[in-house]
N, C-alpha and C. Protein backbone atom coordinates (compact mmCIF):
# COMPACT_ATOMS: atom_id res chain seq x y z
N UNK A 1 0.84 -1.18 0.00
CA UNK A 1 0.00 0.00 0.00
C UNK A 1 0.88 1.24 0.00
N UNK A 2 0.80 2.15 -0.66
CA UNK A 2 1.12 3.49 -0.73
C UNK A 2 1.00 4.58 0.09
N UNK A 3 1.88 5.22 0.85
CA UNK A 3 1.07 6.28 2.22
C UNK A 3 1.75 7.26 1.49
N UNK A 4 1.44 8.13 1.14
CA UNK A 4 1.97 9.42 1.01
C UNK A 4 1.84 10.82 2.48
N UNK A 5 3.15 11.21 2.46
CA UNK A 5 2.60 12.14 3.92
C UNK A 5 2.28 12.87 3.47
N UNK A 6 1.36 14.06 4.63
CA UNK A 6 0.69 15.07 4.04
C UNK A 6 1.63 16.04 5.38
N UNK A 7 2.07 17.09 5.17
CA UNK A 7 2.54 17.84 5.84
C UNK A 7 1.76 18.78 6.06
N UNK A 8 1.18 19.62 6.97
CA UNK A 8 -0.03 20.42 7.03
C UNK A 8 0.66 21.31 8.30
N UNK A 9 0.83 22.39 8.13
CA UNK A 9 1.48 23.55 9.07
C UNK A 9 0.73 24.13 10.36
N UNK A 10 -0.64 23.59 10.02
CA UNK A 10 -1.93 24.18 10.70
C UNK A 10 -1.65 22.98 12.04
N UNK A 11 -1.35 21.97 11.90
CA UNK A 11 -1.52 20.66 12.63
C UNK A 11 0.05 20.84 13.63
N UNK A 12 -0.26 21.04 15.18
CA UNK A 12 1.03 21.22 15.78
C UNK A 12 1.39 19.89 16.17
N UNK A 13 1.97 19.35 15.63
CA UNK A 13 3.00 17.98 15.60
C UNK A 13 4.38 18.49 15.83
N UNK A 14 5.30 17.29 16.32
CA UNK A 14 7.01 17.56 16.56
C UNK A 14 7.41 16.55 15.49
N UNK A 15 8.11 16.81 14.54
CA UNK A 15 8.65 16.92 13.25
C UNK A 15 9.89 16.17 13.64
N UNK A 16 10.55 14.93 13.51
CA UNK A 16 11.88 14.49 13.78
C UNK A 16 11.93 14.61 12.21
N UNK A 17 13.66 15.55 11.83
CA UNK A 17 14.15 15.36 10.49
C UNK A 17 15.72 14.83 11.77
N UNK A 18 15.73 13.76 10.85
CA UNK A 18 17.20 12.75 11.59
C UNK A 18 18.09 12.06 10.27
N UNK A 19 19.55 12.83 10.09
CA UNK A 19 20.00 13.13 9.19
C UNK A 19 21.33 11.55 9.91
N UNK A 20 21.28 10.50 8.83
CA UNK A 20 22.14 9.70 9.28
C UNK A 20 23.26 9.95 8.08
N UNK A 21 24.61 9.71 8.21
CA UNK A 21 25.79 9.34 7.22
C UNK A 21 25.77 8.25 7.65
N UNK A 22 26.55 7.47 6.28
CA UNK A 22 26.65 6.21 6.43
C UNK A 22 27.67 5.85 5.07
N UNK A 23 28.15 4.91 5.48
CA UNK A 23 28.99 4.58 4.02
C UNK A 23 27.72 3.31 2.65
N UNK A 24 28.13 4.42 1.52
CA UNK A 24 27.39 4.25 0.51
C UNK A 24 27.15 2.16 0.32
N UNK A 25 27.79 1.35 0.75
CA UNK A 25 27.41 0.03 0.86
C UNK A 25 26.57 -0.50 2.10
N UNK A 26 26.60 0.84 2.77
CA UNK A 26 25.66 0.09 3.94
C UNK A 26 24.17 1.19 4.05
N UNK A 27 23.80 2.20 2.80
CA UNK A 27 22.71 2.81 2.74
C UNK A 27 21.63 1.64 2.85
N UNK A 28 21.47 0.82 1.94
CA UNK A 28 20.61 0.01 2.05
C UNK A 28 19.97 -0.85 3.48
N UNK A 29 21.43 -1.60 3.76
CA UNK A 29 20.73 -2.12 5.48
C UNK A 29 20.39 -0.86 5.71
N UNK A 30 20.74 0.45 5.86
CA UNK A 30 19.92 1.04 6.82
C UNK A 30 18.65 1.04 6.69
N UNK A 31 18.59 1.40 5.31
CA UNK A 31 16.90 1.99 5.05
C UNK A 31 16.15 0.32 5.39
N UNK A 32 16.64 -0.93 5.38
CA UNK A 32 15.91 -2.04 5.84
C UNK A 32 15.62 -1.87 7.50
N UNK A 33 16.81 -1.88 7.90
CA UNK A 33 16.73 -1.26 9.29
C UNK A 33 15.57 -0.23 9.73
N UNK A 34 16.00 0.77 9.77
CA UNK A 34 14.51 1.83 9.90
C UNK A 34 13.24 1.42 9.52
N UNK A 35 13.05 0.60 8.21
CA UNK A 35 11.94 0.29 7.83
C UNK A 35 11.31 -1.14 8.70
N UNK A 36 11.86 -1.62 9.05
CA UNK A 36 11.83 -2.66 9.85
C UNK A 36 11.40 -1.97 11.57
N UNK A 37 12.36 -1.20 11.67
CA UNK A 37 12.21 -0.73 12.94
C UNK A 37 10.74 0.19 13.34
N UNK A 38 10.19 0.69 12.54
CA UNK A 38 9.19 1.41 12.27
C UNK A 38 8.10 0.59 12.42
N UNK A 39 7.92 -0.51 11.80
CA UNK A 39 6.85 -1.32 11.41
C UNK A 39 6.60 -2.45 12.68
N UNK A 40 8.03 -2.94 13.49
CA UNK A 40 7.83 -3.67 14.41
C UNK A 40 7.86 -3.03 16.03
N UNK A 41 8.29 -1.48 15.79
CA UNK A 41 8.13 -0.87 17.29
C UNK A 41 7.63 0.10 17.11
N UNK A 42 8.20 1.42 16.36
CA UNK A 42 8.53 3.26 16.54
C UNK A 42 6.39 3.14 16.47
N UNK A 43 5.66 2.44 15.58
CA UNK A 43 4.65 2.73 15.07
C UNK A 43 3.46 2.47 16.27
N UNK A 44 3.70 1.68 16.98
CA UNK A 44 2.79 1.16 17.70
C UNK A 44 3.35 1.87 18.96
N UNK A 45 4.35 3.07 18.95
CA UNK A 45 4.65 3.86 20.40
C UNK A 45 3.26 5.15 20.19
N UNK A 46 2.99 5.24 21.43
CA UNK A 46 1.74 6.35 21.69
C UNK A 46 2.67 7.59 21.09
N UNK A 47 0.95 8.31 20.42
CA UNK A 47 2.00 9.58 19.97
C UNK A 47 2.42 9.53 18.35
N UNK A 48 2.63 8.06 17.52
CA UNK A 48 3.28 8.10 16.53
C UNK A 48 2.51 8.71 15.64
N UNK A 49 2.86 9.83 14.55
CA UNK A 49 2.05 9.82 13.38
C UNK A 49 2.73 9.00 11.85
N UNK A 50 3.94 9.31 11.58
CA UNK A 50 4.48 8.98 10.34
C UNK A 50 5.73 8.94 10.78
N UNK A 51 6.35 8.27 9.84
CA UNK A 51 7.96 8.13 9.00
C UNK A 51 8.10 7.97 7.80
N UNK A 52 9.22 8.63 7.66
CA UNK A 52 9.65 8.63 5.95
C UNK A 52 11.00 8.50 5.55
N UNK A 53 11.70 7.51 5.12
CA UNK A 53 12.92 7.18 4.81
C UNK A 53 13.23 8.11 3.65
N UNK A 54 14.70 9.03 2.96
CA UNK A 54 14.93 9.45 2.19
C UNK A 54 16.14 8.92 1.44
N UNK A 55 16.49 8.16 0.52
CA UNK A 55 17.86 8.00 0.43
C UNK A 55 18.47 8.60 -0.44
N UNK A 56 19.58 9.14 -0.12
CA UNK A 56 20.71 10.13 -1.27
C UNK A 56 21.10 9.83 -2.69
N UNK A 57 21.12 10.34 -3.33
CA UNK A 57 21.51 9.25 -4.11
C UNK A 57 22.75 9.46 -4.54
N UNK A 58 23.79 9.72 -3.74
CA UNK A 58 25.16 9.32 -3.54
C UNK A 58 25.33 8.28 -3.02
N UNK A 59 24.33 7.65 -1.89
CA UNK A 59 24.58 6.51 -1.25
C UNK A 59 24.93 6.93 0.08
N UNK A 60 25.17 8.62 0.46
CA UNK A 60 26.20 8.62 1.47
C UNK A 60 25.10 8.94 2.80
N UNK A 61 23.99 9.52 2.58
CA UNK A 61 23.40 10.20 3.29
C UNK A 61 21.54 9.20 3.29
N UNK A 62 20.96 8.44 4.85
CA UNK A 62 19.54 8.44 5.20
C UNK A 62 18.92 9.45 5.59
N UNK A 63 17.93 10.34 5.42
CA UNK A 63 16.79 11.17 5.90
C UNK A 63 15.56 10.40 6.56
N UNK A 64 15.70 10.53 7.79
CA UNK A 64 14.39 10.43 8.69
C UNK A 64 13.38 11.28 8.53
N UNK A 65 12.26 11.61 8.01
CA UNK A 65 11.41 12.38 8.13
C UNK A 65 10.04 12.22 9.11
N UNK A 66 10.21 12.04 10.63
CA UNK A 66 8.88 11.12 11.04
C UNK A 66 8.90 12.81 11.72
N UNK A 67 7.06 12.21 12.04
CA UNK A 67 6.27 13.04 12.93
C UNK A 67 5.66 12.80 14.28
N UNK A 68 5.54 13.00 15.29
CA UNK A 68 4.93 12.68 16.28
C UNK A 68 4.12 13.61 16.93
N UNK A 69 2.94 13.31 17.66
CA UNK A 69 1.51 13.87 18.19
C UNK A 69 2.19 15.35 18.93
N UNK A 70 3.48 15.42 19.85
CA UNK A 70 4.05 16.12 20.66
C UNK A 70 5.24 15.71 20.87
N UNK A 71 5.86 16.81 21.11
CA UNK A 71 7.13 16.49 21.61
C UNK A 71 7.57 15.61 23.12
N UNK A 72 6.53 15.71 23.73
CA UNK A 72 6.53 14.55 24.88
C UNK A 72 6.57 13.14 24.06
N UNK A 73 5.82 13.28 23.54
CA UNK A 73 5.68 11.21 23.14
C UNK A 73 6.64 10.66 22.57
N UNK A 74 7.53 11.47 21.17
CA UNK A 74 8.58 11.25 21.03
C UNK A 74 9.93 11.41 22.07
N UNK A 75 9.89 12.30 23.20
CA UNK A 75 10.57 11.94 24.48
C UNK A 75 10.58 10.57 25.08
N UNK A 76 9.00 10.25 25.25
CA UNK A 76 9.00 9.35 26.11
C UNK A 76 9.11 7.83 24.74
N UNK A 77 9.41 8.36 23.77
CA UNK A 77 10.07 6.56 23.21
C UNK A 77 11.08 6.67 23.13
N UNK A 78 11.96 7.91 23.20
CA UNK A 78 14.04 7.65 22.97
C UNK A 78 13.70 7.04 24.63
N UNK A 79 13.11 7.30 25.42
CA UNK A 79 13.36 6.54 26.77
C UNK A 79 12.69 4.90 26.86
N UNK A 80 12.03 4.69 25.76
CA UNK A 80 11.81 3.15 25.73
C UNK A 80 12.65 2.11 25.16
N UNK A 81 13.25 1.17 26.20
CA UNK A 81 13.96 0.48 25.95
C UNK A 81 14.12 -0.34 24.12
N UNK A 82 13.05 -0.25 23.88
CA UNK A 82 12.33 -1.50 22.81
C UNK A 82 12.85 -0.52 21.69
N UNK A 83 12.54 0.55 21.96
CA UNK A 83 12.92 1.53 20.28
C UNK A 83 14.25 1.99 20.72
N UNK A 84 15.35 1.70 21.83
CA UNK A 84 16.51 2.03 21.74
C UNK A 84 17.31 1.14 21.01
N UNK A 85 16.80 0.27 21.15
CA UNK A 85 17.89 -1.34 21.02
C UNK A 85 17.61 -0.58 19.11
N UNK A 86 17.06 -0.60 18.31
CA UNK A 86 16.66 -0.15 17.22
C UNK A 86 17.65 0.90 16.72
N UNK A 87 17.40 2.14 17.83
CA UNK A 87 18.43 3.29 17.37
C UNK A 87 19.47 3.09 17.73
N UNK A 88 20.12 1.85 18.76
CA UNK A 88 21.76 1.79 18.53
C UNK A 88 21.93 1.36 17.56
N UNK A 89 21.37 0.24 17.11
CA UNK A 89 21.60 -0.70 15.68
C UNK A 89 21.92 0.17 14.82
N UNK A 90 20.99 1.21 14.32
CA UNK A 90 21.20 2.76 13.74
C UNK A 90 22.40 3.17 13.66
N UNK A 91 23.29 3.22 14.61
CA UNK A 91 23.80 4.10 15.52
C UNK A 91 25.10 3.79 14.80
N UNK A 92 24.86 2.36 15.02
CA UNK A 92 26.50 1.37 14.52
C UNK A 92 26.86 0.99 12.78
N UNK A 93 25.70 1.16 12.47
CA UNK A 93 25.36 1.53 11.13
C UNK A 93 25.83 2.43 10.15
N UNK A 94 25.22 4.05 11.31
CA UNK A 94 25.78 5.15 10.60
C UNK A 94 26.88 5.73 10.99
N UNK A 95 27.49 6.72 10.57
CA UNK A 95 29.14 7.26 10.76
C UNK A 95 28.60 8.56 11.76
N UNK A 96 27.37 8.78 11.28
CA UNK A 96 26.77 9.80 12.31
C UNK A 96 26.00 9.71 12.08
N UNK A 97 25.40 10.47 13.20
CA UNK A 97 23.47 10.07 13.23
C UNK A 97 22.86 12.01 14.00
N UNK A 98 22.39 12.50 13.26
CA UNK A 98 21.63 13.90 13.62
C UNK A 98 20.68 14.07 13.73
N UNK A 99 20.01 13.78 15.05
CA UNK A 99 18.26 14.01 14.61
C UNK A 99 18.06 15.61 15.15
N UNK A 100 16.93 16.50 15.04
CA UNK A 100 16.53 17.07 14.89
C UNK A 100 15.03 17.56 15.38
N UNK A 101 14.28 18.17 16.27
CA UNK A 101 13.54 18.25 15.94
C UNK A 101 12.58 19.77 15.14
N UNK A 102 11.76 19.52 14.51
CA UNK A 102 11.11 21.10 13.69
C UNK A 102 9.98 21.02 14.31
N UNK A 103 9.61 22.13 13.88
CA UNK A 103 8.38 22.54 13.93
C UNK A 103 7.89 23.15 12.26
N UNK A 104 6.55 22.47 11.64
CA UNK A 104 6.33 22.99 10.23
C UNK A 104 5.78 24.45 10.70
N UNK A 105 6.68 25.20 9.57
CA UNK A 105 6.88 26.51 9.39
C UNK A 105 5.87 26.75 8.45
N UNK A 106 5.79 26.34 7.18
CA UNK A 106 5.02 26.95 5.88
C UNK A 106 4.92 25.25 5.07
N UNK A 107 3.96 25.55 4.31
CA UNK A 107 4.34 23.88 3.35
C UNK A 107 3.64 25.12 1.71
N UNK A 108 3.91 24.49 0.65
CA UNK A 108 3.60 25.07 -0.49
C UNK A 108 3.57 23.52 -1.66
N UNK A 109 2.91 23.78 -2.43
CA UNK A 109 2.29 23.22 -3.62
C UNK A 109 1.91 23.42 -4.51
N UNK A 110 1.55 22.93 -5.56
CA UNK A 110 0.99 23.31 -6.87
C UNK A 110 -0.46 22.18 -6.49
N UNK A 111 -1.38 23.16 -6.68
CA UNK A 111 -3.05 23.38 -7.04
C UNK A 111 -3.62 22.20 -8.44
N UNK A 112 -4.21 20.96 -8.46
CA UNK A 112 -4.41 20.21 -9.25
C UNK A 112 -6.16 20.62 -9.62
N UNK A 113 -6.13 20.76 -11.02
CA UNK A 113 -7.26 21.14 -11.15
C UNK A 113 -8.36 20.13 -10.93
């Protein structure tokens, strides 16, 4: 099935953009990794709305794009054991790992008739 996110500025959500390096032969496990990790824990933590894997296409660089209800809920899962074991795996993976959190500022589009 297909999810496309919808980013909506109006909607106050906490925005994780989590910027991993990684060497270009191990882009792939990651994005299995995350995708895996998403589907068997991050999703079913209170609070979750989305994730979105991005991959570079140098190979060198993963983009996290997830969202969560508040910035508490995503607090209270870096403190759950079950989605840590996940982000070390991450961790050892990437050469660095930057998460981030935003807040949506503006979103823009083109109008489909």
């Amino acid at each position: 099935m297909t999810v496309t996110a919808r980013i909506d500025s109006s909607r106050p959500v906490a925005t994780l953009i989590n910027t991993f390096t990684v060497s270009p032969d191990r882009q792939s496990e990651l994005l299995a990794l995350l995708a895996h990790a998403t589907e068997e824990t991050m999703k079913h933590q209170p609070g979750f709305v989305c994730a979105n894997f991005h991959a570079s296409q140098d190979g060198e660089r993963v983009i996290n794009y997830a969202q969560w209800e508040s910035e508490e809920h995503y607090r209270t899962m870096l403190a759950n054991p079950e989605a840590r074991v996940h982000m070390d795996q991450a961790a050892k993976i990437a050469t660095d790992v930057q998460p981030r959190l935003f807040q949506v500022h503006s979103t823009h589009g083109r109008t489909r008739p």
